[in-house]
Each structure stands twice: as structure tokens, then as C-alpha cells.
N, C-alpha and C. Protein backbone atom coordinates (compact mmCIF):
# COMPACT_ATOMS: atom_id res chain seq x y z
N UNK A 1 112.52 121.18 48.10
CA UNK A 1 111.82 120.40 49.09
C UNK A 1 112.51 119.05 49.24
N UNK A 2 112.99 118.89 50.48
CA UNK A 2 113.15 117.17 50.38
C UNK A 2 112.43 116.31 50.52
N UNK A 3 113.14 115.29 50.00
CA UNK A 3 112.27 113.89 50.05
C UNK A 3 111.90 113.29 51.35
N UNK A 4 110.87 112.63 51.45
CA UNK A 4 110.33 112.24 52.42
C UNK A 4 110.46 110.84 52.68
N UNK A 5 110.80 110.18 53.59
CA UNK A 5 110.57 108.79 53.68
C UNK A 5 112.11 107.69 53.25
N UNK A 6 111.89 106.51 53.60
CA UNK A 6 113.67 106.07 53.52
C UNK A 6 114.34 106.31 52.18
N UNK A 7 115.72 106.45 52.33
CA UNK A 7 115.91 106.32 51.06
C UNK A 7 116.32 105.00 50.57
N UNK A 8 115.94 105.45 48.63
CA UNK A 8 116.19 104.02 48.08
C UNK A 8 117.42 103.46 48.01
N UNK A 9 117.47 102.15 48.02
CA UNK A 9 118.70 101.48 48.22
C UNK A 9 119.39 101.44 46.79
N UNK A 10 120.34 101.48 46.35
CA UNK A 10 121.05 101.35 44.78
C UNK A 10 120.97 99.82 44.90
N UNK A 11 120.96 99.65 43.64
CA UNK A 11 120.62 98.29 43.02
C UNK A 11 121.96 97.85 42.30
N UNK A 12 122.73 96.86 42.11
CA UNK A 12 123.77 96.47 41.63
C UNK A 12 123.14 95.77 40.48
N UNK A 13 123.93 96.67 39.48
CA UNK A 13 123.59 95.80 38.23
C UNK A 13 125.04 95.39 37.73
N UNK A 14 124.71 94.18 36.40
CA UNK A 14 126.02 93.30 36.69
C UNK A 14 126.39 92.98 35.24
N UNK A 15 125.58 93.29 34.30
CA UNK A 15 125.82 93.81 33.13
C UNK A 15 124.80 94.94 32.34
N UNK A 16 125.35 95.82 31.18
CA UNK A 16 124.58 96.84 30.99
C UNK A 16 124.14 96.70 29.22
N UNK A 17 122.75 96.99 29.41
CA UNK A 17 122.32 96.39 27.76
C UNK A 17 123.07 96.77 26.88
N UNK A 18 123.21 96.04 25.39
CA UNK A 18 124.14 96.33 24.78
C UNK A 18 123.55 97.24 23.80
N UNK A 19 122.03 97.43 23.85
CA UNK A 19 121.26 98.46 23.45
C UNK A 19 120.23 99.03 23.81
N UNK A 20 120.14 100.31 24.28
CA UNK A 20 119.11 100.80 25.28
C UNK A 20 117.86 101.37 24.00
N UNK A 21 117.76 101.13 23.32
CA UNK A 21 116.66 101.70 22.93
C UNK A 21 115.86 100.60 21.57
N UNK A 22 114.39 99.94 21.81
CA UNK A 22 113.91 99.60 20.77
C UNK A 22 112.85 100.07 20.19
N UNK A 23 112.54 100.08 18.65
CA UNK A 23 111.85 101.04 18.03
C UNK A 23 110.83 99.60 17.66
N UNK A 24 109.53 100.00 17.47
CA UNK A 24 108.97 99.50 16.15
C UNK A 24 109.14 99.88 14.85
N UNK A 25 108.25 98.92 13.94
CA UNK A 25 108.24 99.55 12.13
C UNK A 25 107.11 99.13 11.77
N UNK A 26 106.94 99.71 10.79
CA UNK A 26 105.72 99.71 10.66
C UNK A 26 104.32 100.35 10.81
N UNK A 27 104.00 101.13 12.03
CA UNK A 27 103.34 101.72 12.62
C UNK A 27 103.38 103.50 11.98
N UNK A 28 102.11 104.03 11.37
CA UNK A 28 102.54 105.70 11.21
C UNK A 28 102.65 106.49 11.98
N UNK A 29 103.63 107.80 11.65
CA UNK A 29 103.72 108.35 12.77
C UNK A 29 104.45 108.40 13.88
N UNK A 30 104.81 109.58 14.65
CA UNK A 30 106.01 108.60 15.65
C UNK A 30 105.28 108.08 17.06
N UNK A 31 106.11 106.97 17.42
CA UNK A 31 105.49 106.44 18.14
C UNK A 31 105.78 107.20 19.95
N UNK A 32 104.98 106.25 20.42
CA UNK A 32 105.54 106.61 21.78
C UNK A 32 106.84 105.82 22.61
N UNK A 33 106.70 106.64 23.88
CA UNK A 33 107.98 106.08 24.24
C UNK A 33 107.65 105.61 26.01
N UNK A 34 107.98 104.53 25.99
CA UNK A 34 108.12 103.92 26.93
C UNK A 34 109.40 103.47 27.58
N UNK A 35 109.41 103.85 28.81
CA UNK A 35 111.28 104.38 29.81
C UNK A 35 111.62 103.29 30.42
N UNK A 36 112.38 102.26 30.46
CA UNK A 36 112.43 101.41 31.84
C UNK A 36 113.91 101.31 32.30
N UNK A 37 113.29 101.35 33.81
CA UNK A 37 115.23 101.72 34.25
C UNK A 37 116.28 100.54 34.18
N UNK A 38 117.33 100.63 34.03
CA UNK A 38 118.16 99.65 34.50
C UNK A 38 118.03 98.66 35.31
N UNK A 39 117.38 98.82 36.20
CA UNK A 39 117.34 97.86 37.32
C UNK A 39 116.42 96.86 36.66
N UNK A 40 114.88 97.05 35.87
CA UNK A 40 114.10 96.82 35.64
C UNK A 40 114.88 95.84 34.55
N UNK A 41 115.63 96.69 33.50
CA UNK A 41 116.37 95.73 32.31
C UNK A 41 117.07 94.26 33.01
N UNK A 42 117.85 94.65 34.32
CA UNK A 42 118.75 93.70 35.04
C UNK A 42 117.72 92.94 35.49
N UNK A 43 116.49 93.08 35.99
CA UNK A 43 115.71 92.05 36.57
C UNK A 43 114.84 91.26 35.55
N UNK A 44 114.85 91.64 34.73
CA UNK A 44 114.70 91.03 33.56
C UNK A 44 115.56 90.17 32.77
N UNK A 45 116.65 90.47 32.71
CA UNK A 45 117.48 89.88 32.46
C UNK A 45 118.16 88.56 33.28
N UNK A 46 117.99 88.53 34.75
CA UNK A 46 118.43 87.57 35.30
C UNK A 46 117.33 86.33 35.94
N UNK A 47 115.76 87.37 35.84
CA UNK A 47 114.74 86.17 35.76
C UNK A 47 114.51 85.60 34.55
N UNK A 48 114.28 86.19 33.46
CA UNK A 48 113.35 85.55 32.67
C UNK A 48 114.97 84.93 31.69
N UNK A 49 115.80 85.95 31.46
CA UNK A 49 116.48 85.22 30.75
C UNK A 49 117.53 84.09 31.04
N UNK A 50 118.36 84.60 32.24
CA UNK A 50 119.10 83.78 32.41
C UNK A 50 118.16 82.11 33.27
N UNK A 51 117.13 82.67 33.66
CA UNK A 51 116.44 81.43 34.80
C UNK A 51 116.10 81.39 35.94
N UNK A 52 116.90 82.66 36.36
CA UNK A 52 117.52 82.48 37.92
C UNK A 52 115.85 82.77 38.76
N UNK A 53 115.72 81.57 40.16
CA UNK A 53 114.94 81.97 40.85
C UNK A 53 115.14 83.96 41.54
N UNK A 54 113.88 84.20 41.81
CA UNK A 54 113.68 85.43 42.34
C UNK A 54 114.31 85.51 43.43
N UNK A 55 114.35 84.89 44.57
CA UNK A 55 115.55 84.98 45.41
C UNK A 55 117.08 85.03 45.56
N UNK A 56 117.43 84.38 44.55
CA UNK A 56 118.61 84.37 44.05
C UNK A 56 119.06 85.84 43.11
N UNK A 57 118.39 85.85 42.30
CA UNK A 57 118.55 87.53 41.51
C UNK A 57 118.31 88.54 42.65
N UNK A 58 117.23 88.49 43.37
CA UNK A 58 117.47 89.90 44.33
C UNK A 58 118.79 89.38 45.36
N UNK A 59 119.37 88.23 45.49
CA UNK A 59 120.69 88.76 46.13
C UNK A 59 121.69 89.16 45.58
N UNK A 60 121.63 88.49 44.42
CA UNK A 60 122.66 89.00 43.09
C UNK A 60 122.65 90.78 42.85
N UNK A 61 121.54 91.40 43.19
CA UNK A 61 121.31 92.92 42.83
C UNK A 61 121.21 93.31 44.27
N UNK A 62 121.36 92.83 45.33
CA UNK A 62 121.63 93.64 46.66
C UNK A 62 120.30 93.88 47.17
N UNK A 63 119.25 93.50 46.80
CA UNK A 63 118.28 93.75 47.34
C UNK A 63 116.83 92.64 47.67
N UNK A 64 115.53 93.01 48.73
CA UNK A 64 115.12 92.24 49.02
C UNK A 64 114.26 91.12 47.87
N UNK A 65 114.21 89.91 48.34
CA UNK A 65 113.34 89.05 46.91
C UNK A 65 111.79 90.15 46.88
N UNK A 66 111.15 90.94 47.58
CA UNK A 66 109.75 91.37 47.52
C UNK A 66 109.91 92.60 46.89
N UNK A 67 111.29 93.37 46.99
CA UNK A 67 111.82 94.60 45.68
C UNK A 67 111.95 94.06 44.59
N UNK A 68 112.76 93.05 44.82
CA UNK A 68 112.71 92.21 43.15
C UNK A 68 111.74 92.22 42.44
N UNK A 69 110.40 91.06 42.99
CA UNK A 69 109.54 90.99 42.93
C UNK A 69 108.64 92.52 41.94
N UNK A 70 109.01 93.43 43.06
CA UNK A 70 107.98 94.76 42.86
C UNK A 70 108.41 95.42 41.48
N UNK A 71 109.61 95.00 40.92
CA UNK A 71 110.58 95.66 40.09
C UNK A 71 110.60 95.01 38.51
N UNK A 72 110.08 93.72 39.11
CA UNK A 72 110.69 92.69 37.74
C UNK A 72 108.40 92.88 37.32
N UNK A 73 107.46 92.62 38.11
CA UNK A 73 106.48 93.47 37.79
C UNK A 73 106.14 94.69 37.39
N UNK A 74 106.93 95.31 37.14
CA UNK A 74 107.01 97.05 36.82
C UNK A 74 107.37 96.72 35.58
N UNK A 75 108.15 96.33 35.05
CA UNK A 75 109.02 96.13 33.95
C UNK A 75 108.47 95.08 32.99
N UNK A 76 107.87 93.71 33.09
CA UNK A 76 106.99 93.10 32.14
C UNK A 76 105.46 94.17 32.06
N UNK A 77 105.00 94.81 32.85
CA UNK A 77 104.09 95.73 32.53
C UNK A 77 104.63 96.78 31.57
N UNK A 78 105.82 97.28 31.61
CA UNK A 78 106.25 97.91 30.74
C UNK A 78 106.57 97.59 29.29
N UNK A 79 107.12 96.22 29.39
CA UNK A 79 107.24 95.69 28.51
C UNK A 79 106.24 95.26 27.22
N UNK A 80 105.52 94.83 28.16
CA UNK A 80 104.49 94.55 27.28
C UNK A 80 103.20 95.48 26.99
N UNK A 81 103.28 96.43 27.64
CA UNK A 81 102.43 97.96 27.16
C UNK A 81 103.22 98.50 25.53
N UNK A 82 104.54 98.13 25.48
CA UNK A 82 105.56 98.98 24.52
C UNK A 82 105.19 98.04 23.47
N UNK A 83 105.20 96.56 23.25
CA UNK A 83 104.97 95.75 23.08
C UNK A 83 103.66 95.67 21.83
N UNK A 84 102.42 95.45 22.82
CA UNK A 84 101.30 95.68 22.40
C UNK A 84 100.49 96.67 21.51
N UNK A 85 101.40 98.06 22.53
CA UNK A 85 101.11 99.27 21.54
C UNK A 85 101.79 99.51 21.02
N UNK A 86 102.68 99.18 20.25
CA UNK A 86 103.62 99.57 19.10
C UNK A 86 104.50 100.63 19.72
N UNK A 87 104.77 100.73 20.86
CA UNK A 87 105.96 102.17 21.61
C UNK A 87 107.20 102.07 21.12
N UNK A 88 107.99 102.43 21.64
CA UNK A 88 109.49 102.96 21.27
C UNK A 88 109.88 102.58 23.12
N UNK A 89 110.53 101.68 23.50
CA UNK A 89 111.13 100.95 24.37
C UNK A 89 112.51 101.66 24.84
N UNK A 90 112.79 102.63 25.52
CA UNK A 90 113.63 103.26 25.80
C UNK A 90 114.59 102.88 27.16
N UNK A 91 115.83 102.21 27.50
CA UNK A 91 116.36 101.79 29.04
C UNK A 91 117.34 102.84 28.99
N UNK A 92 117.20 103.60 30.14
CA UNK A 92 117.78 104.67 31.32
C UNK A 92 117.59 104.83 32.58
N UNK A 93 118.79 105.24 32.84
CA UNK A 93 118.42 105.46 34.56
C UNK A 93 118.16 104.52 35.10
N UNK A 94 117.87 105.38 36.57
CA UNK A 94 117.39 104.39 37.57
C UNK A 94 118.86 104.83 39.29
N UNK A 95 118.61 103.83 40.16
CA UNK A 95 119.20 103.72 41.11
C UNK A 95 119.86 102.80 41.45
N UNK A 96 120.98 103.06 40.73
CA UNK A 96 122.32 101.78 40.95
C UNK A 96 123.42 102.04 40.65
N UNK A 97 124.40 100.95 40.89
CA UNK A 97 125.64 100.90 40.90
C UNK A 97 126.17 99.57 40.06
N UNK A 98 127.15 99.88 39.03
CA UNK A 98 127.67 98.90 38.73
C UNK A 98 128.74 97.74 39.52
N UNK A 99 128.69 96.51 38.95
CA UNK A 99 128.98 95.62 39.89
C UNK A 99 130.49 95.69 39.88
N UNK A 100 131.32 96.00 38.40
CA UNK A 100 132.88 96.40 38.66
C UNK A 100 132.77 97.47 39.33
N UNK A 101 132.09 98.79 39.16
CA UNK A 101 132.54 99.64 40.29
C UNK A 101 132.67 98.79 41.68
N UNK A 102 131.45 98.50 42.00
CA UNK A 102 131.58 98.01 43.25
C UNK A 102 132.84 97.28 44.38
N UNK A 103 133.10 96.54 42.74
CA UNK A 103 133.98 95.92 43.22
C UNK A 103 135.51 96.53 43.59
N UNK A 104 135.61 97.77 42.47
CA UNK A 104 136.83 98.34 42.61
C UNK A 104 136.60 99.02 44.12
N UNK A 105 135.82 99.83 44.57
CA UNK A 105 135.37 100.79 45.85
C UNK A 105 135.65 99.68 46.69
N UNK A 106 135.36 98.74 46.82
CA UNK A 106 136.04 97.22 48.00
C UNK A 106 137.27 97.06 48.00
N UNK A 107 137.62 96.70 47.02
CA UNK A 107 139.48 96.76 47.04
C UNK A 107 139.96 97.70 47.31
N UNK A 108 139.89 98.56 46.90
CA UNK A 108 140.27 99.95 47.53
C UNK A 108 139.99 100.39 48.94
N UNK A 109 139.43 99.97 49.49
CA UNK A 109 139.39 100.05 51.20
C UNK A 109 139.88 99.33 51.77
N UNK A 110 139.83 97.95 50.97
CA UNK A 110 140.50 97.03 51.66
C UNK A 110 142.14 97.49 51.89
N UNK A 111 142.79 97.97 51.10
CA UNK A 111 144.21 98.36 51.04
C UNK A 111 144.78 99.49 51.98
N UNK A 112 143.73 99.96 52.34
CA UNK A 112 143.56 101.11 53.44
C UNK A 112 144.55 100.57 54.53
């Protein structure tokens, strides 16, 4: 069946965690697991950590400040569900493109 409705835009991400997965200790039993995509890690990463206003990071990732917005809310909800309940914090996936690719696929046309 196909999908219905526009498709999503890829998200440029511009560095990639240097570890996708955090565990708790402590807790019996195994825990759960909570997924958040890349994009979500990158919007996280360029609001809360680096500073950057929300307008500025969604141009940095190619997309609108109100996706940002919708994205970087997805992801402190996630965060802090994994957080609270003792989960297993898992980053994969998602819909994007890295920012050296990107950059190589530009030069390369350009030479065309």
C-alpha cells in the first residue's frame, strides 16, 4: 500500500552520536527501550547543547523552525520518559542525510 500524503523531507544532520545507545544500572530486570531518531539526537544537540536559537538549527538541518520545533518536542519527551523510567535510550534511524554526503553530491554536480 502506499503512503499517503507529502513526503517527508530528509533532515541534514551534521554530526553523528558518538554513542547510540544508553543503559541504566541499577534497576532489576531488563529494562525498556526507548528509540529516538537521529534527527531528534541532532535537534538536541544543536538546541540545548550547543545554544543555538530554533531558527537557526532548523536552517542548519534544512528544515522549517515549526518541524524543528515539532521534533526537538518529540525527543525531550523521549528523553525524559527514558530518563524517569529507568529505559534503555536507544538512537537510530530516522530521515536524513549526512551533511559530508551532502556536500560531496554538490560538488559533484557542480563539475558536471
Amino acid at each position: 500500500m502506499a503512503r499517503r500524503g507529502r513526503p517527508q523531507k530528509r533532515k541534514i544532520i551534521h554530526e553523528q552520536p558518538r554513542i547510540d545507545l544508553f543503559s541504566p544500572k541499577g534497576r532489576p530486570g531488563p529494562p525498556d527501550e526507548i528509540k529516538i531518531t537521529l534527527e531528534e539526537y541532532e535537534s538536541i544537540r544543536l538546541h540545548d547543547h550547543l545554544r543555538m536559537c530554533q531558527t537557526d538549527a532548523a536552517g542548519m538541518m534544512g528544515i522549517s523552525q515549526q518541524s524543528f520545533s515539532r521534533i526537538v518536542r518529540a525527543a525531550h519527551e523521549k528523553i525524559s520518559d527514558a530518563i524517569v523510567n529507568a529505559k534503555v535510550l536507544n538512537i537510530k534511524g530516522g530521515n536524513f542525510v549526512n551533511k559530508r554526503s551532502l556536500e560531496l553530491v554538490k560538488k559533484l554536480r557542480r563539475k558536471r
